[in-house]
Protein backbone atom coordinates (compact mmCIF):
# COMPACT_ATOMS: atom_id res chain seq x y z
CA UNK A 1 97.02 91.86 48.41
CA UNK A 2 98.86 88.86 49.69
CA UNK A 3 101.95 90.25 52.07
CA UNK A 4 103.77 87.03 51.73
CA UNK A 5 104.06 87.03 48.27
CA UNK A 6 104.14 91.09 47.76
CA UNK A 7 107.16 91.64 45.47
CA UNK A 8 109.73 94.74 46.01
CA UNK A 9 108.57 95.71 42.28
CA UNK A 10 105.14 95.87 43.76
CA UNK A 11 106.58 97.88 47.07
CA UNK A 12 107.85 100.36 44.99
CA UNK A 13 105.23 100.73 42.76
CA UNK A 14 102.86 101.75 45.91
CA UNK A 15 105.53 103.65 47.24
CA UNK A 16 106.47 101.55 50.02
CA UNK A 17 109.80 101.79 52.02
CA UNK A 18 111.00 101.88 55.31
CA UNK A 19 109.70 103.19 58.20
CA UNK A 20 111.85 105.37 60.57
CA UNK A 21 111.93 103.34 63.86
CA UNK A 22 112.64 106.53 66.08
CA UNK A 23 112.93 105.63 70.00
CA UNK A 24 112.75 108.99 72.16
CA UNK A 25 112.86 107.21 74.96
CA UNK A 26 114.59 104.65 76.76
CA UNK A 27 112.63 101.47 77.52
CA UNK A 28 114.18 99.41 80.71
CA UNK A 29 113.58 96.84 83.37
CA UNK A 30 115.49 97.20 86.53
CA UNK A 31 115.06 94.27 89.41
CA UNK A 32 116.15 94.96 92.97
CA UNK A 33 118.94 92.30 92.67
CA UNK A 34 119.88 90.44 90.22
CA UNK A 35 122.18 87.64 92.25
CA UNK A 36 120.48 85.91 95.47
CA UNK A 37 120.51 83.31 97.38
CA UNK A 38 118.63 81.69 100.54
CA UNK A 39 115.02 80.25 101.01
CA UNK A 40 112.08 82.42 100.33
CA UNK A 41 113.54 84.43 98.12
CA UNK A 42 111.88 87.39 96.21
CA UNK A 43 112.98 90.12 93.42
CA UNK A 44 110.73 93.28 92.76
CA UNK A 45 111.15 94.56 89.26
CA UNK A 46 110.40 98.06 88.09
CA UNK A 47 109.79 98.68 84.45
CA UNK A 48 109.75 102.43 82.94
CA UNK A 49 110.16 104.73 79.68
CA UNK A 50 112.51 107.37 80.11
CA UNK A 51 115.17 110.09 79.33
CA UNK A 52 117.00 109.12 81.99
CA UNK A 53 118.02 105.95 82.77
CA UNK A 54 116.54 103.77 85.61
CA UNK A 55 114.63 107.35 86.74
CA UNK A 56 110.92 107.92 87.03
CA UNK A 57 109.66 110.83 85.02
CA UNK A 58 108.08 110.33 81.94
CA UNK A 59 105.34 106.93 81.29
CA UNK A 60 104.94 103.21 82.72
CA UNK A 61 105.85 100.06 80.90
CA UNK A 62 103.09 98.25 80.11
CA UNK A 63 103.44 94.85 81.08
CA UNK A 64 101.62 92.97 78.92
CA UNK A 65 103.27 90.18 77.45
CA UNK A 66 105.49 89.81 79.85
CA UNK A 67 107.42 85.81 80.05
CA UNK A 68 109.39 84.96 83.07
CA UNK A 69 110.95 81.32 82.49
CA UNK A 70 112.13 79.49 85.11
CA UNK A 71 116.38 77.82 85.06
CA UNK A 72 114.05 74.67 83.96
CA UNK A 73 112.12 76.24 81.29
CA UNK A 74 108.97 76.63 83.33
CA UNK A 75 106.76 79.21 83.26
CA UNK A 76 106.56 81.33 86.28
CA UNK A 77 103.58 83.82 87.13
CA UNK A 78 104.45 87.58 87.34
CA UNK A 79 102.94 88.71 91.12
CA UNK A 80 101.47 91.62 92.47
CA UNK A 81 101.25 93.64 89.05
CA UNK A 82 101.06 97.36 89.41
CA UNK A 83 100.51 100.36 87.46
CA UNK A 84 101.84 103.59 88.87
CA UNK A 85 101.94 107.10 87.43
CA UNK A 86 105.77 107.33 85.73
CA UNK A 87 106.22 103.11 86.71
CA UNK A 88 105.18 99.54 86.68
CA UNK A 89 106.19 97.26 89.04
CA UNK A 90 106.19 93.17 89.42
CA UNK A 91 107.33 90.68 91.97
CA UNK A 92 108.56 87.15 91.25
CA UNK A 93 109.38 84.06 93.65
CA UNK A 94 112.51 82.21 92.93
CA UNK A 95 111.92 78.76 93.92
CA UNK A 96 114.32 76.81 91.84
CA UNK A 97 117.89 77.58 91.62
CA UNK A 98 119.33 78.61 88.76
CA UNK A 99 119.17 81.66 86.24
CA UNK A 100 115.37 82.85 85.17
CA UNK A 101 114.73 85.38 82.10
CA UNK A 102 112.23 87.75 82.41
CA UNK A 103 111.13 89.06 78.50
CA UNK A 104 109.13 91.36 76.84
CA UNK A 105 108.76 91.47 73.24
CA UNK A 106 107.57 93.31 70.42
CA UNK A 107 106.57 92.04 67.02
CA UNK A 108 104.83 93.52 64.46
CA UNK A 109 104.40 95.34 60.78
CA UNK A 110 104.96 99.15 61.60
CA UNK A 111 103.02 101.54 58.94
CA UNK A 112 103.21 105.52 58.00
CA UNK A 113 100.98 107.29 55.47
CA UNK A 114 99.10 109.85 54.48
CA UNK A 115 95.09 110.29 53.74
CA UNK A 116 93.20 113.22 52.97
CA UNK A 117 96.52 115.21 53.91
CA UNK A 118 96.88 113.95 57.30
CA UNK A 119 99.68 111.56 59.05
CA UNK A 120 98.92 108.26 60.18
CA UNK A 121 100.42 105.63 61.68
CA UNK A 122 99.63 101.80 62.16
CA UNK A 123 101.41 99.36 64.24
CA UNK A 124 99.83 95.71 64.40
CA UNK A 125 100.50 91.57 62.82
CA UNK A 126 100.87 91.39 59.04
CA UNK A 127 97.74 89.50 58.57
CA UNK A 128 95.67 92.35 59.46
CA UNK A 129 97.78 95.22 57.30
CA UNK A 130 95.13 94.78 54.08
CA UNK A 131 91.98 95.18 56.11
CA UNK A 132 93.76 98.23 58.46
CA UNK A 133 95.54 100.28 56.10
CA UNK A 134 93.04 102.20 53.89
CA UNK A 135 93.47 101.75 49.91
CA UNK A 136 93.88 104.98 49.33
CA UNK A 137 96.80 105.99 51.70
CA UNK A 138 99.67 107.66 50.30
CA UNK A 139 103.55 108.04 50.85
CA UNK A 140 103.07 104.46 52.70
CA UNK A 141 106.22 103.37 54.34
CA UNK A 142 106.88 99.64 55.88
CA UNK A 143 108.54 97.86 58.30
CA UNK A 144 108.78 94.58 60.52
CA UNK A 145 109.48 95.08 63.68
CA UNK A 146 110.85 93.00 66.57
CA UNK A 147 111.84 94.37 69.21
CA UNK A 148 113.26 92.02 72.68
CA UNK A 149 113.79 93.29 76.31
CA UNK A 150 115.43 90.93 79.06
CA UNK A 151 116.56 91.19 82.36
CA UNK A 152 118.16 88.27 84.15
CA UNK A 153 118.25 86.86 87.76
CA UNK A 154 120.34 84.38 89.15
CA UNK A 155 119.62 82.53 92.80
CA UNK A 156 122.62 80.33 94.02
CA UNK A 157 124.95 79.37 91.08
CA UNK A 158 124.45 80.93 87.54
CA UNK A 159 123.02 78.70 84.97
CA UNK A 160 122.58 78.89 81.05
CA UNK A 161 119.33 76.45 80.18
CA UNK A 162 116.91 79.60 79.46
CA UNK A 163 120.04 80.77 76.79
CA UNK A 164 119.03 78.69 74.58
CA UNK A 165 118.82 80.10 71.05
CA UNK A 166 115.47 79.39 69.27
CA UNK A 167 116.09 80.90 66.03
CA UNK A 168 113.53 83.44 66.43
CA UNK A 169 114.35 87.49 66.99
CA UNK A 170 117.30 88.96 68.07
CA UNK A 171 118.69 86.62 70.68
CA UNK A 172 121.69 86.48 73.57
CA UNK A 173 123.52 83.78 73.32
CA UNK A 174 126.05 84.43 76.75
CA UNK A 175 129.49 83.78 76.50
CA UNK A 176 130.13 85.34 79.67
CA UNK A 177 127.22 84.80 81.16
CA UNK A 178 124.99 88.22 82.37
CA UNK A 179 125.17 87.63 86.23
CA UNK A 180 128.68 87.43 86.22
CA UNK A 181 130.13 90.61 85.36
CA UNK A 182 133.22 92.28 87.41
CA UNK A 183 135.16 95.62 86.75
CA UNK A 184 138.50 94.47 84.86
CA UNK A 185 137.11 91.89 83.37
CA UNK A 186 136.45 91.01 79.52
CA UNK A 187 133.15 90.50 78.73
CA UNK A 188 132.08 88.26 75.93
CA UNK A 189 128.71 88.25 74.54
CA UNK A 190 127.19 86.43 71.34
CA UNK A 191 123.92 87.52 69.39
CA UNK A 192 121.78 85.71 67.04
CA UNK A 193 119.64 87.08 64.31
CA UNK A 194 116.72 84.58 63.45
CA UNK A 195 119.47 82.00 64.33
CA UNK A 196 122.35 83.64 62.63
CA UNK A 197 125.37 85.69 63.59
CA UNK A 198 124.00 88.98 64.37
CA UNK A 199 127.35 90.89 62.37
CA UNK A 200 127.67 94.69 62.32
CA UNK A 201 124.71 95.43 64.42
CA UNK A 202 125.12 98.36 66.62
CA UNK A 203 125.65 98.15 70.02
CA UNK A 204 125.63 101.11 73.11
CA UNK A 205 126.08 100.63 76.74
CA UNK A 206 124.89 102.88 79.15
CA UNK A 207 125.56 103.27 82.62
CA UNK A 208 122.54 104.52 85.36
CA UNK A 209 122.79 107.85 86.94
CA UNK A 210 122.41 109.80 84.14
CA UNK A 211 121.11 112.22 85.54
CA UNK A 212 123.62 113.21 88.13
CA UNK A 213 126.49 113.64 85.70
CA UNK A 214 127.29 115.95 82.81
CA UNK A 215 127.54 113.43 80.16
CA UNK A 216 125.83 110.44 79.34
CA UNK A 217 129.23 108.08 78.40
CA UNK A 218 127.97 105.76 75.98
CA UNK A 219 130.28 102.73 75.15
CA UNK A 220 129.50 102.19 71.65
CA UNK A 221 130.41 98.95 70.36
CA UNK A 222 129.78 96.92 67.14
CA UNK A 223 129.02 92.89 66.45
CA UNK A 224 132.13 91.06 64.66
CA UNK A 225 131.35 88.57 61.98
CA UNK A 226 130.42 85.91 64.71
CA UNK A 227 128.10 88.13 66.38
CA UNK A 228 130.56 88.71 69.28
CA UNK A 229 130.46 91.77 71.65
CA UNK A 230 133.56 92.75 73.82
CA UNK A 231 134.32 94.85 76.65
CA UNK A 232 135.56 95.61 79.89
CA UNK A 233 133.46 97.83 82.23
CA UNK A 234 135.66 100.15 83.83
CA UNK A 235 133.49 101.10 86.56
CA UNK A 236 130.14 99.07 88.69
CA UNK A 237 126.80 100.02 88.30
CA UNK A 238 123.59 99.16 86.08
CA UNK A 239 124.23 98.98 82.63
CA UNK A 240 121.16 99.46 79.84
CA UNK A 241 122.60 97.23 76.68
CA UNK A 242 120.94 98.21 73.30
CA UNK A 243 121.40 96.65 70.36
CA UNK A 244 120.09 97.00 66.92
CA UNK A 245 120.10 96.13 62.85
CA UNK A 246 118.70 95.23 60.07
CA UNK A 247 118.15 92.81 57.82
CA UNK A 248 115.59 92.10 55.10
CA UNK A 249 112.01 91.12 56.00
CA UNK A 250 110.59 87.82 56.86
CA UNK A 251 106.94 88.90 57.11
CA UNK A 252 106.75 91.31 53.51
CA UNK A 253 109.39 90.53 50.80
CA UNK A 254 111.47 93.33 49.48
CA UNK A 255 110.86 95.24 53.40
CA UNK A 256 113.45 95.82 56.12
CA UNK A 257 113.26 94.09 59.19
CA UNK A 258 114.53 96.44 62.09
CA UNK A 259 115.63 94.30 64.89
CA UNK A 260 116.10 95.39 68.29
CA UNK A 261 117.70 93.98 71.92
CA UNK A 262 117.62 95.90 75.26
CA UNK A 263 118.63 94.06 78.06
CA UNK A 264 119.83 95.73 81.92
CA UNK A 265 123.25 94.11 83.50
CA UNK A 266 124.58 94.75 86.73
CA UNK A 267 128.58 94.65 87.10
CA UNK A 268 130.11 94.04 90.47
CA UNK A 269 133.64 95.79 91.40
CA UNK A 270 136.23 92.83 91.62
């Protein structure tokens, strides 16, 4: 079976479709700070799946894969890794000045069938789908997945040279840029899909503290036909950003590709 060249009249003829991308839990990155300045300066990061947001109780993120790029586009080493319980936690030197993106990412083929009456599940690169997925599974359902998670930190004056767009993924392209974010203010953000406006994807913003209020106060937005996100936060804090669409496959033709962005801001009062 070549995946490149599998038609959709072959997809549906082994029952493919698409596969549910269900999230229980909140994925995040939070750093200490996300604006310094000075010599010798340092940000811890803590990374975490959860209910609620930027809180410790349910499993660690697990950190490999993890790309830190420098405001010059160098690559910068994650230090003094750790794996805790409920978190994982990083430290990273800022040496240059200038805005540096720290990224996770997710790509893959996602898989669900059935053999001999039980579920299954496969998650792995499209090359290796023929050999992993058994010939007889049933009720198979596809996906590509690509999933992006970025948190941003700025020492001295904001800069924009790790925003550039490479045409790959689900990408931020920073109208206002993410370190500069004030109550009152509109925010402007742009998103890319494989290089493209990223229109009518769906958007939610969440602030932290879930957990010590009765709702959770989602600000659910949607991408205009330029891939534009507005708003004006109303009150500080840490903000989780999700974002998330479809569009057809790149990897298998006739299959969705889900695309996802998750990024943490921090907005200032004014």
């Amino acid at each position: 079976m070549n995946i490149k060249r599998l038609s959709a009249c072959a997809l549906l003829a082994l029952g493919l479709g698409t596969a549910m991308n269900a999230q229980a839990h909140r994925t995040w990155m939070l750093p200490s700070a996300t604006v310094l300045s000075g010599e010798n300066t340092w940000v811890t990061v803590d990374g975490a799946v959860s209910n609620s947001l930027f809180y410790f109780e349910h499993f660690p993120l697990q950190l490999g894969g993890l790309k830190i790029t420098s405001p010059t586009g160098a690559e910068v080493e994650a230090q003094n890794q750790a794996k805790g319980k409920y978190r994982s936690t990083f430290d990273v030197e800022l040496k240059e000045d200038g805005t540096y993106t720290l990224e996770m990412r997710r790509q893959g083929i996602f898989a669900r069938y059935t053999q001999d009456g039980e579920p299954k599940r496969w998650f792995g690169r499209a090359e290796k789908m023929e050999r992993r997925i058994p010939k007889d599974a049933q009720d198979l359902q596809i996906s590509e997945v690509d999933n992006r998670m970025q948190v941003f930190v700025t020492k001295g004056a904001p800069s924009d040279e790790t925003f550039k767009p490479t045409g790959d993924g689900l990408e931020l392209v920073p109208v206002t840029h993410p370190n500069d974010l004030f109550t009152g203010e509109e925010v402007t953000f742009q998103f890319l899909a494989d290089g493209q406006p990223a229109k009518g994807m769906e958007a939610v913003l969440i602030r932290g503290g879930i957990r010590y209020r009765d709702d959770v106060d989602e600000i659910k937005l949607t991408t205009d036909d330029e891939g534009h996100l507005k708003v004006t936060f109303e009150e500080p804090g840490m903000y989780w950003l999700n974002l998330k669409g479809e569009q057809p496959s790149t990897e298998i033709e006739g299959a969705t590709k889900r695309l996802g962005y998750t990024a943490t801001l921090e907005v200032l009062p004014l």
